[in-house]
PDB file of N, CA and C in Angstrom:
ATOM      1  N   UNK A   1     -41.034  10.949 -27.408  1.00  0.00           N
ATOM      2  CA  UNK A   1     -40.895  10.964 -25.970  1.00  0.00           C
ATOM      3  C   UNK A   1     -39.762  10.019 -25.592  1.00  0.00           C
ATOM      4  N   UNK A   2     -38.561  10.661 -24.890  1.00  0.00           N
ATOM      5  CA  UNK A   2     -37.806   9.587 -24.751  1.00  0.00           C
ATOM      6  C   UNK A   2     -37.827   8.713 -23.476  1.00  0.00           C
ATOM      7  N   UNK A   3     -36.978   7.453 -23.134  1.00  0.00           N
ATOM      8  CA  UNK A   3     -37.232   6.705 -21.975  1.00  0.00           C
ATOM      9  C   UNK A   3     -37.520   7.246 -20.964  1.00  0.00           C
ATOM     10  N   UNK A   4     -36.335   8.343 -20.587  1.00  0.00           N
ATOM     11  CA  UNK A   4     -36.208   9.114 -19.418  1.00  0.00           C
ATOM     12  C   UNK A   4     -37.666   9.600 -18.675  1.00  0.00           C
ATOM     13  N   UNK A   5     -38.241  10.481 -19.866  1.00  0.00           N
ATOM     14  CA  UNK A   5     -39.633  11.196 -19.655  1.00  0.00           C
ATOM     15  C   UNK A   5     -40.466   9.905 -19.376  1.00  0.00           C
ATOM     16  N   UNK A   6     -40.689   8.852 -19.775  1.00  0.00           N
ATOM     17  CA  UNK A   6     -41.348   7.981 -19.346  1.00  0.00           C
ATOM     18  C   UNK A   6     -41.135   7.556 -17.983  1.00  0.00           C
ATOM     19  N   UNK A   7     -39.800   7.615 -17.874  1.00  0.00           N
ATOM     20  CA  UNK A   7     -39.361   6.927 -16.684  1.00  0.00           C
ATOM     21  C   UNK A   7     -39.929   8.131 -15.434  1.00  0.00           C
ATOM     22  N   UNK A   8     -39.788   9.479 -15.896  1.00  0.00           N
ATOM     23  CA  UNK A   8     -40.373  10.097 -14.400  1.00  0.00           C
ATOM     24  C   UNK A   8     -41.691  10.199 -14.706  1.00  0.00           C
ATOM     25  N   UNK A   9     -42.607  10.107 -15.570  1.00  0.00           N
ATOM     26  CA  UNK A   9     -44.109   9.859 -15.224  1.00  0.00           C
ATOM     27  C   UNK A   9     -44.418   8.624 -14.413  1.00  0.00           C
ATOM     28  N   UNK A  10     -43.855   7.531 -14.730  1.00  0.00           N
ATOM     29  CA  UNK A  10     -44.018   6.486 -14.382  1.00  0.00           C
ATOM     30  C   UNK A  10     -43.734   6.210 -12.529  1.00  0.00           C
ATOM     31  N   UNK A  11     -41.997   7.062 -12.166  1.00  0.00           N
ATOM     32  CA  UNK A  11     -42.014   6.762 -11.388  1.00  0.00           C
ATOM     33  C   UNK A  11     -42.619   8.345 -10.187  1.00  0.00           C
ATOM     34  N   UNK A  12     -43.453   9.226 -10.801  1.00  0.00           N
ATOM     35  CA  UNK A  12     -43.967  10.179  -9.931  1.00  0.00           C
ATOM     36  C   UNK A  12     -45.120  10.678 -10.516  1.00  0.00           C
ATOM     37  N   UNK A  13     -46.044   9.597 -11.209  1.00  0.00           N
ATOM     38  CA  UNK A  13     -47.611   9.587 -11.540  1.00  0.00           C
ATOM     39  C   UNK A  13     -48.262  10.709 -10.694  1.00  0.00           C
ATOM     40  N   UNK A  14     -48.002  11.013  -9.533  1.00  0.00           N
ATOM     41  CA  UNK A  14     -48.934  12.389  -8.450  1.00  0.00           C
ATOM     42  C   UNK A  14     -48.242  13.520  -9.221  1.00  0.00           C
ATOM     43  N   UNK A  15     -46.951  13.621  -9.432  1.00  0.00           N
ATOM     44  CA  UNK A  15     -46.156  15.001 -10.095  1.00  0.00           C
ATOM     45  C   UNK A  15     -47.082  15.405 -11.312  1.00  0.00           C
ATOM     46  N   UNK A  16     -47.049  14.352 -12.024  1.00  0.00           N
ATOM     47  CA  UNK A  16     -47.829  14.733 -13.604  1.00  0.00           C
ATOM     48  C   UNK A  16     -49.381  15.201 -13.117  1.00  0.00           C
ATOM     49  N   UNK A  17     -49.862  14.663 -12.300  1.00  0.00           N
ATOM     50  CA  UNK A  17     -51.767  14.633 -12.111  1.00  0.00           C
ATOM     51  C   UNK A  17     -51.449  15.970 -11.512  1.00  0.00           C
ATOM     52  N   UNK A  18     -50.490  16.676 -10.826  1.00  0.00           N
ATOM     53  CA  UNK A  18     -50.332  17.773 -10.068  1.00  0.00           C
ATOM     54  C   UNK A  18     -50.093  18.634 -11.638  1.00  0.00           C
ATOM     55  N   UNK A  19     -49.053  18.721 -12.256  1.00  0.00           N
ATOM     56  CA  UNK A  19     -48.742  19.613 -12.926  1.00  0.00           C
ATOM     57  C   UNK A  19     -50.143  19.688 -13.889  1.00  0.00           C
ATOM     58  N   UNK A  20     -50.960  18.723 -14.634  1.00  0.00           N
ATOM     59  CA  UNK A  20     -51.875  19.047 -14.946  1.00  0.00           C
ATOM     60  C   UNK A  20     -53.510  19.569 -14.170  1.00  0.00           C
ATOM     61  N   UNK A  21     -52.776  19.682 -12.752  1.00  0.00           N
ATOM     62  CA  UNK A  21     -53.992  19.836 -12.121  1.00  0.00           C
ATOM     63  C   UNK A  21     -53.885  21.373 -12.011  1.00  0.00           C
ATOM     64  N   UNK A  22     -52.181  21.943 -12.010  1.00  0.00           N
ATOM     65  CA  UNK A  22     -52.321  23.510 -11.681  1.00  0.00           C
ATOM     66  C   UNK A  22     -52.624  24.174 -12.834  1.00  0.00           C
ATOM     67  N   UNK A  23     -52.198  23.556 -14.188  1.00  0.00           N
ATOM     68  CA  UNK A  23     -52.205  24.092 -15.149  1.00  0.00           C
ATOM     69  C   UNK A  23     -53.662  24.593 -15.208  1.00  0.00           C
ATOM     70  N   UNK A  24     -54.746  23.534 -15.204  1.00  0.00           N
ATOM     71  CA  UNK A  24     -55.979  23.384 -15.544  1.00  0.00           C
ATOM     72  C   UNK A  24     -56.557  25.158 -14.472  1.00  0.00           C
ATOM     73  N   UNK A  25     -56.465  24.242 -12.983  1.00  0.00           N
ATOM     74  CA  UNK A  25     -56.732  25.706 -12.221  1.00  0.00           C
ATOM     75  C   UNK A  25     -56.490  26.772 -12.221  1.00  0.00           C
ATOM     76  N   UNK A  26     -55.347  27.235 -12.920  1.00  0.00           N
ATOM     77  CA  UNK A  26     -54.789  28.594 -13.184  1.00  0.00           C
ATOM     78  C   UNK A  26     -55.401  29.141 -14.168  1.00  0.00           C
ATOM     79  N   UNK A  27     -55.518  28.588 -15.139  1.00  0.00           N
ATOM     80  CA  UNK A  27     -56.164  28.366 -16.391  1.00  0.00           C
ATOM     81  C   UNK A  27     -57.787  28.922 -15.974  1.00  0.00           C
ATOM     82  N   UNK A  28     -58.212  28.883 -15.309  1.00  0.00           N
ATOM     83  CA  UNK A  28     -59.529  29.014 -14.673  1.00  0.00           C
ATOM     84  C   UNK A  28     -59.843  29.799 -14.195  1.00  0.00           C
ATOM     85  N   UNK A  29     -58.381  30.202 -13.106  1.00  0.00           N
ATOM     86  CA  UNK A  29     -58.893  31.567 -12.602  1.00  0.00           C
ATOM     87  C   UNK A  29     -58.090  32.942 -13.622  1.00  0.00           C
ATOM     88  N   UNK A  30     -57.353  32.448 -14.441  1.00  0.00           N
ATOM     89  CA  UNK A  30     -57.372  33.607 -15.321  1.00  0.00           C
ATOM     90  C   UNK A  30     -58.804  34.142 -16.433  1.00  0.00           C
ATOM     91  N   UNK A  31     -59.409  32.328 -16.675  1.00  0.00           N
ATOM     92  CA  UNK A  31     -61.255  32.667 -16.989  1.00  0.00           C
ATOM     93  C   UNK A  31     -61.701  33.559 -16.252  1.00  0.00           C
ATOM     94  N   UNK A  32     -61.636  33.456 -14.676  1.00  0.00           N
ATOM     95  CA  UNK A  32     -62.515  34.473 -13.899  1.00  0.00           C
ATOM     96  C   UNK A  32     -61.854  35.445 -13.710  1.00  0.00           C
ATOM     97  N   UNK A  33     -60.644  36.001 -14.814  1.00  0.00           N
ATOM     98  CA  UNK A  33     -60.223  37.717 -14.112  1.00  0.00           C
ATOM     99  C   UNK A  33     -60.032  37.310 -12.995  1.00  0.00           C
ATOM    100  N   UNK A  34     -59.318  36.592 -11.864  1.00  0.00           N
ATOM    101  CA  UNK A  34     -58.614  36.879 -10.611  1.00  0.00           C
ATOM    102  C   UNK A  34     -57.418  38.006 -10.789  1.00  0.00           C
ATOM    103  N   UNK A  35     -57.710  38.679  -9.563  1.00  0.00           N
ATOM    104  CA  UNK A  35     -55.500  39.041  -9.925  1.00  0.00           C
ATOM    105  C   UNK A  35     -54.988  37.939  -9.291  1.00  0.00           C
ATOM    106  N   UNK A  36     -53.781  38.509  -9.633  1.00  0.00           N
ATOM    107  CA  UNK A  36     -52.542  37.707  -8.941  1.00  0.00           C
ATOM    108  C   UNK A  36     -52.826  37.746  -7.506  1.00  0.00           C
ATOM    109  N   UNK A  37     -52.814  39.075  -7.086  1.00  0.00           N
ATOM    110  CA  UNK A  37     -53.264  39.132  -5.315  1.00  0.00           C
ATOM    111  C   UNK A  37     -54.635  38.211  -4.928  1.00  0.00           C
ATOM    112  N   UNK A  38     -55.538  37.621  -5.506  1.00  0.00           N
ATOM    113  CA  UNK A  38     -56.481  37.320  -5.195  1.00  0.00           C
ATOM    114  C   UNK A  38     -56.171  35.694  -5.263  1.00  0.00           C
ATOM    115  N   UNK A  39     -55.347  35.295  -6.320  1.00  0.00           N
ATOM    116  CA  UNK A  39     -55.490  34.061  -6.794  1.00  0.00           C
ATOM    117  C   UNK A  39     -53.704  33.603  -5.520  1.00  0.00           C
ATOM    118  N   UNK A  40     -53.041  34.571  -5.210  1.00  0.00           N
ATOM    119  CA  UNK A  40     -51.951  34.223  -3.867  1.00  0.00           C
ATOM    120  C   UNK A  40     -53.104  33.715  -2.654  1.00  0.00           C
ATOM    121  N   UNK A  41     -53.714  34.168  -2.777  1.00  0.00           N
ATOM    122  CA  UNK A  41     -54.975  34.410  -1.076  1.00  0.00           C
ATOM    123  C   UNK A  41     -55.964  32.968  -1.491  1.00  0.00           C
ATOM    124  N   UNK A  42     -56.078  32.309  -2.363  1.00  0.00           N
ATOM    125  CA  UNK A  42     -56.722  31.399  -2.549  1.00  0.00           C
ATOM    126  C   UNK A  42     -55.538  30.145  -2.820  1.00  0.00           C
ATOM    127  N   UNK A  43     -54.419  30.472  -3.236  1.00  0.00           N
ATOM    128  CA  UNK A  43     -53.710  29.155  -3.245  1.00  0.00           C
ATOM    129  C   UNK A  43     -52.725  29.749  -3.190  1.00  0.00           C
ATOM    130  N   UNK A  44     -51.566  29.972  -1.258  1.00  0.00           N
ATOM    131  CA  UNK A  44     -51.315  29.850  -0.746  1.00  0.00           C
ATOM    132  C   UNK A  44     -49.599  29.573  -1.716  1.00  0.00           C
ATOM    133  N   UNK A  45     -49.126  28.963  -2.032  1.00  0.00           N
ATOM    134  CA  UNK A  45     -48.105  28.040  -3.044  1.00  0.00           C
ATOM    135  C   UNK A  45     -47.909  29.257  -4.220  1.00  0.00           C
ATOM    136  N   UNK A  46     -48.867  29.919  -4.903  1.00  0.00           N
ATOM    137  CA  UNK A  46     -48.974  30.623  -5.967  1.00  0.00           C
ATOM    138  C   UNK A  46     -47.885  31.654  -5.559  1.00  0.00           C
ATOM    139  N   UNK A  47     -47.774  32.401  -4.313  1.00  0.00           N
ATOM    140  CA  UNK A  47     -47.578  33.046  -3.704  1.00  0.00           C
ATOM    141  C   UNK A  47     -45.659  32.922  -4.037  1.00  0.00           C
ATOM    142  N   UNK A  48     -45.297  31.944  -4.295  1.00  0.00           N
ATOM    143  CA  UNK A  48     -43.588  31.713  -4.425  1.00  0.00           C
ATOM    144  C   UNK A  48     -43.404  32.254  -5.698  1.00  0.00           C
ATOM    145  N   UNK A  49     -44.416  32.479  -6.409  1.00  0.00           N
ATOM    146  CA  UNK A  49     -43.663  32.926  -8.163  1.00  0.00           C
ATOM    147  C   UNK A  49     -44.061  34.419  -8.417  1.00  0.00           C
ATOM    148  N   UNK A  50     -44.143  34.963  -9.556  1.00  0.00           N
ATOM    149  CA  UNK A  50     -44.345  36.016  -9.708  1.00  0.00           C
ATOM    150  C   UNK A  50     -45.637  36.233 -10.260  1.00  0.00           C
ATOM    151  N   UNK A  51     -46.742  37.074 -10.751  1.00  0.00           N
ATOM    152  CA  UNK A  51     -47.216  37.090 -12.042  1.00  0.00           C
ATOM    153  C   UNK A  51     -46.774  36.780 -13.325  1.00  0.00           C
ATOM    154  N   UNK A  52     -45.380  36.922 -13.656  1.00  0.00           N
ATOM    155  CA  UNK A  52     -45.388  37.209 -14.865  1.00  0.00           C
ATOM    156  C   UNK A  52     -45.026  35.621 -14.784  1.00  0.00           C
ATOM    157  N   UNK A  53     -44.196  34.747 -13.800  1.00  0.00           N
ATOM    158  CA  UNK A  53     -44.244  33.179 -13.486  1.00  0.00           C
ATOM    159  C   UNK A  53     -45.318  32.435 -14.438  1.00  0.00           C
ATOM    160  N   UNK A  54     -45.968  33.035 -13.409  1.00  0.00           N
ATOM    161  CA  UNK A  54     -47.564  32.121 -13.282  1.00  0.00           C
ATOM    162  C   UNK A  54     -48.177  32.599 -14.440  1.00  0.00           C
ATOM    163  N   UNK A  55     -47.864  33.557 -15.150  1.00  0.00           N
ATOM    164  CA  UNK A  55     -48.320  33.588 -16.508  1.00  0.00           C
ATOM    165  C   UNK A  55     -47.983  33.035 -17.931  1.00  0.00           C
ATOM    166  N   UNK A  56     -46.658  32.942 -17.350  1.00  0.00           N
ATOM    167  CA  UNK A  56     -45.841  32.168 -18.218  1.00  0.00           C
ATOM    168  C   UNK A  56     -46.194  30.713 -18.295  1.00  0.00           C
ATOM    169  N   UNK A  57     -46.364  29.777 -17.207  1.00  0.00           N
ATOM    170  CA  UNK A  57     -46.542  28.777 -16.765  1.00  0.00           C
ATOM    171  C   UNK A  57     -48.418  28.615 -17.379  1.00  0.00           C
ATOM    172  N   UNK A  58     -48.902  29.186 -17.845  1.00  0.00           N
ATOM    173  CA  UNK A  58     -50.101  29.230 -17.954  1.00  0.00           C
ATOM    174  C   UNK A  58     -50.076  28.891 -19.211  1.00  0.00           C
ATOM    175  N   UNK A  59     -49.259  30.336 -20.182  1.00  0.00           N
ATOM    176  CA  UNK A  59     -49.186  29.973 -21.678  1.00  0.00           C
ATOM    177  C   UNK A  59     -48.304  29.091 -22.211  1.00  0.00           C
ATOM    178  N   UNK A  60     -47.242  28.705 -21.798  1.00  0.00           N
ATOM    179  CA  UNK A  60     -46.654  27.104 -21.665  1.00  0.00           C
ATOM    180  C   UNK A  60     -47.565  26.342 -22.124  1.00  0.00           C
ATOM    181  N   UNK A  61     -48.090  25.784 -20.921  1.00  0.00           N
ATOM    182  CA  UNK A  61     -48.967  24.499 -20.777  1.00  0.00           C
ATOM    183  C   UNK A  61     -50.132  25.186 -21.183  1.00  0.00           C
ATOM    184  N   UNK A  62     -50.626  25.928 -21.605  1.00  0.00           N
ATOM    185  CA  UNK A  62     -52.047  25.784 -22.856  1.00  0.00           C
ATOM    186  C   UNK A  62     -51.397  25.553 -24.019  1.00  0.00           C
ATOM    187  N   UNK A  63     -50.304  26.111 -24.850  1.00  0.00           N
ATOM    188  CA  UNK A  63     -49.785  25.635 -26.059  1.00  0.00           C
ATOM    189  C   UNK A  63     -49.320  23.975 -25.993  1.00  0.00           C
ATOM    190  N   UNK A  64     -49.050  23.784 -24.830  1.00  0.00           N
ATOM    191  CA  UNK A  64     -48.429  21.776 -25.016  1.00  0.00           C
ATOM    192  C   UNK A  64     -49.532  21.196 -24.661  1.00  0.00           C
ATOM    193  N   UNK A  65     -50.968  21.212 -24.031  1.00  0.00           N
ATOM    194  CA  UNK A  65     -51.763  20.342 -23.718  1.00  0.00           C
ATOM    195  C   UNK A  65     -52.649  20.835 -25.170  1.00  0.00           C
ATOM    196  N   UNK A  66     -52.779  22.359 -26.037  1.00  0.00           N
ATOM    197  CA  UNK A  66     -53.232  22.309 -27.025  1.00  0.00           C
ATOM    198  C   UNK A  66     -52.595  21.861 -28.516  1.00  0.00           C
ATOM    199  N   UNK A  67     -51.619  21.360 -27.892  1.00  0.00           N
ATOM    200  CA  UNK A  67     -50.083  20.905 -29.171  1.00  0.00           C
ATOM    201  C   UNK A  67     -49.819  21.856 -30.423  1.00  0.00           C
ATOM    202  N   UNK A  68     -49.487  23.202 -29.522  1.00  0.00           N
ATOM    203  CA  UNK A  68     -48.965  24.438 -30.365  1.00  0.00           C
ATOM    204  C   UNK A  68     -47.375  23.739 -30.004  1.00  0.00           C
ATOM    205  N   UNK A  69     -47.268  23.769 -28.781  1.00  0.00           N
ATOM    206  CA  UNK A  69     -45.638  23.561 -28.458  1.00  0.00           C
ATOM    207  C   UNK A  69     -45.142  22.016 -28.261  1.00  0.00           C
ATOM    208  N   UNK A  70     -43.844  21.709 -28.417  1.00  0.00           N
ATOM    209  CA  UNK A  70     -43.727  20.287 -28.117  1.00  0.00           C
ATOM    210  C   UNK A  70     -41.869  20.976 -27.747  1.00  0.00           C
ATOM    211  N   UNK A  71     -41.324  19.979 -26.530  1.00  0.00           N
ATOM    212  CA  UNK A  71     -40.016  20.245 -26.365  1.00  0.00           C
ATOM    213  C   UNK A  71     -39.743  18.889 -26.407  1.00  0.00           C
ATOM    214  N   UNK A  72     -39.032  18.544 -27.343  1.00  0.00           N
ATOM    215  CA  UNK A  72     -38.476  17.030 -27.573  1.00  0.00           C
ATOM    216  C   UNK A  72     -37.217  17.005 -26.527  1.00  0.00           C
ATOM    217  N   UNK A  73     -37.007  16.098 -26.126  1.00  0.00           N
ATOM    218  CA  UNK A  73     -35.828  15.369 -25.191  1.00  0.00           C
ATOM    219  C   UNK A  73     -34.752  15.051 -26.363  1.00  0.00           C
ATOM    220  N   UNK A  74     -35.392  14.620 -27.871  1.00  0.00           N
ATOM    221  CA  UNK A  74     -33.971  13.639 -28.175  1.00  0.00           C
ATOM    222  C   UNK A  74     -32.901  14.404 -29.129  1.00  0.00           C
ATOM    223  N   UNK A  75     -32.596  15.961 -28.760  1.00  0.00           N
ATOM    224  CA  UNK A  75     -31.434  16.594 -28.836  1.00  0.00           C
ATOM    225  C   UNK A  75     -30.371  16.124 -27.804  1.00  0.00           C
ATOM    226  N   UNK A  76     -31.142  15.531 -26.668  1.00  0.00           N
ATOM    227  CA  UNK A  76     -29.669  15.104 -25.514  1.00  0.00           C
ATOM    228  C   UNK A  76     -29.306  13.706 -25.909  1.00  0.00           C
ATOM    229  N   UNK A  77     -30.181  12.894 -26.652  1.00  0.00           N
ATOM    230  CA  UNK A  77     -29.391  12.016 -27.314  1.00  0.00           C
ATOM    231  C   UNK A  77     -28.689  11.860 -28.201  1.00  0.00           C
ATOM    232  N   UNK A  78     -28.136  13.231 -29.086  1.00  0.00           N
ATOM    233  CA  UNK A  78     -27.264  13.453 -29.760  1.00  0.00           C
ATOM    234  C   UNK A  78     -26.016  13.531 -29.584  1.00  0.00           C
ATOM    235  N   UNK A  79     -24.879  13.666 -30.026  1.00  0.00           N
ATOM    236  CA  UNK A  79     -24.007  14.553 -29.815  1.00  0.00           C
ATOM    237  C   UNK A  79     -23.473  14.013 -28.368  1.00  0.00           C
ATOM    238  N   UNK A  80     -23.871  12.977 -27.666  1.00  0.00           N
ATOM    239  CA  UNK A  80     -23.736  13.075 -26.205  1.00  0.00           C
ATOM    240  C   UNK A  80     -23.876  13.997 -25.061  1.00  0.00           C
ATOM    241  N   UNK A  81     -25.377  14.329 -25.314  1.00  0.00           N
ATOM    242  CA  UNK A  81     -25.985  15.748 -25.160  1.00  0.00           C
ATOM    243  C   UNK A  81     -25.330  16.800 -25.072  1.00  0.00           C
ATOM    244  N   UNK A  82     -24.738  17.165 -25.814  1.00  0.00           N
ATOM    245  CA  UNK A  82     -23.568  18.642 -26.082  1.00  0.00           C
ATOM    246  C   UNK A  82     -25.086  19.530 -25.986  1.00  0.00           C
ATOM    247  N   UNK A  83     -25.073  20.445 -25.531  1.00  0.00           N
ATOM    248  CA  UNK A  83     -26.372  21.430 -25.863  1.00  0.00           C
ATOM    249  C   UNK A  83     -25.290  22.777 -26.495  1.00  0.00           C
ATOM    250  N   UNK A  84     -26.330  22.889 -27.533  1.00  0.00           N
ATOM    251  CA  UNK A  84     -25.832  23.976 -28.889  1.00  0.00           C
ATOM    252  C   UNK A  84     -25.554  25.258 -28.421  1.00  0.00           C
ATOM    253  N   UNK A  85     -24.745  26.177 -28.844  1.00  0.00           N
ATOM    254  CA  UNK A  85     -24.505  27.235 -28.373  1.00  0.00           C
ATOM    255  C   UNK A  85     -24.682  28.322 -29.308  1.00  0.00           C
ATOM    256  N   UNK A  86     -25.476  29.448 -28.524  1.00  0.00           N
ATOM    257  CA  UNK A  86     -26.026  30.384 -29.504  1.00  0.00           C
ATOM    258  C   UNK A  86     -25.138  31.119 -30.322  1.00  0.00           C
ATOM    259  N   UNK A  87     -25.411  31.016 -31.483  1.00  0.00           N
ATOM    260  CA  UNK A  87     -24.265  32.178 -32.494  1.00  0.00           C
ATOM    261  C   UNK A  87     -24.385  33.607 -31.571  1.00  0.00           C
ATOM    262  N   UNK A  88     -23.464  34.049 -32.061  1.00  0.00           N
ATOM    263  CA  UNK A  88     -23.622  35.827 -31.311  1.00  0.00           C
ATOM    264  C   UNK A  88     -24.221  36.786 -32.346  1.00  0.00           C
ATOM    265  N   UNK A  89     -24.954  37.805 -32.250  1.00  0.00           N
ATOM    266  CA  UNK A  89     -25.819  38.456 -32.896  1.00  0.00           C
ATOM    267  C   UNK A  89     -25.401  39.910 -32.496  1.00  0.00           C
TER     268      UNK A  89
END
């Protein structure tokens, strides 16, 4: 985890308790089979993304709070964060 990431938990502690708070709830109402239309009509906010968003955002954060996934920060401390560029295929 590098400084940085520390530095915005630290300085927006409500952001993190939020992002683990939607994760958790979404997470919940995909337990209860909501649709998408049902789960817009109950939280209002949901309503800005898509399904396939909010689905995405779902299986995200179940693989990193179940530590399938991890996105390390300290590739930008390389290189003077040059970010890599895809070969062509």
């Amino acid at each position: 985890m590098s400084l940085r990431t520390i530095g915005d938990v630290i300085s927006n502690p409500f952001g993190t308790a939020r992002l683990l708070e939607a994760h958790s709830t979404l997470k919940r109402t995909q337990a209860a089979n909501m649709s998408y239309e049902q789960i817009c009509i109950v939280f209002p906010d949901a309503a800005k993304y898509s399904s396939a968003q909010l689905d995405g955002f779902i299986m995200i954060g179940t693989d990193l709070v179940e530590g399938r996934a991890r996105f390390d920060g300290s590739m930008f401390k390389q290189a003077g964060g040059v970010v890599p560029v895809p070969s062509p295929t």
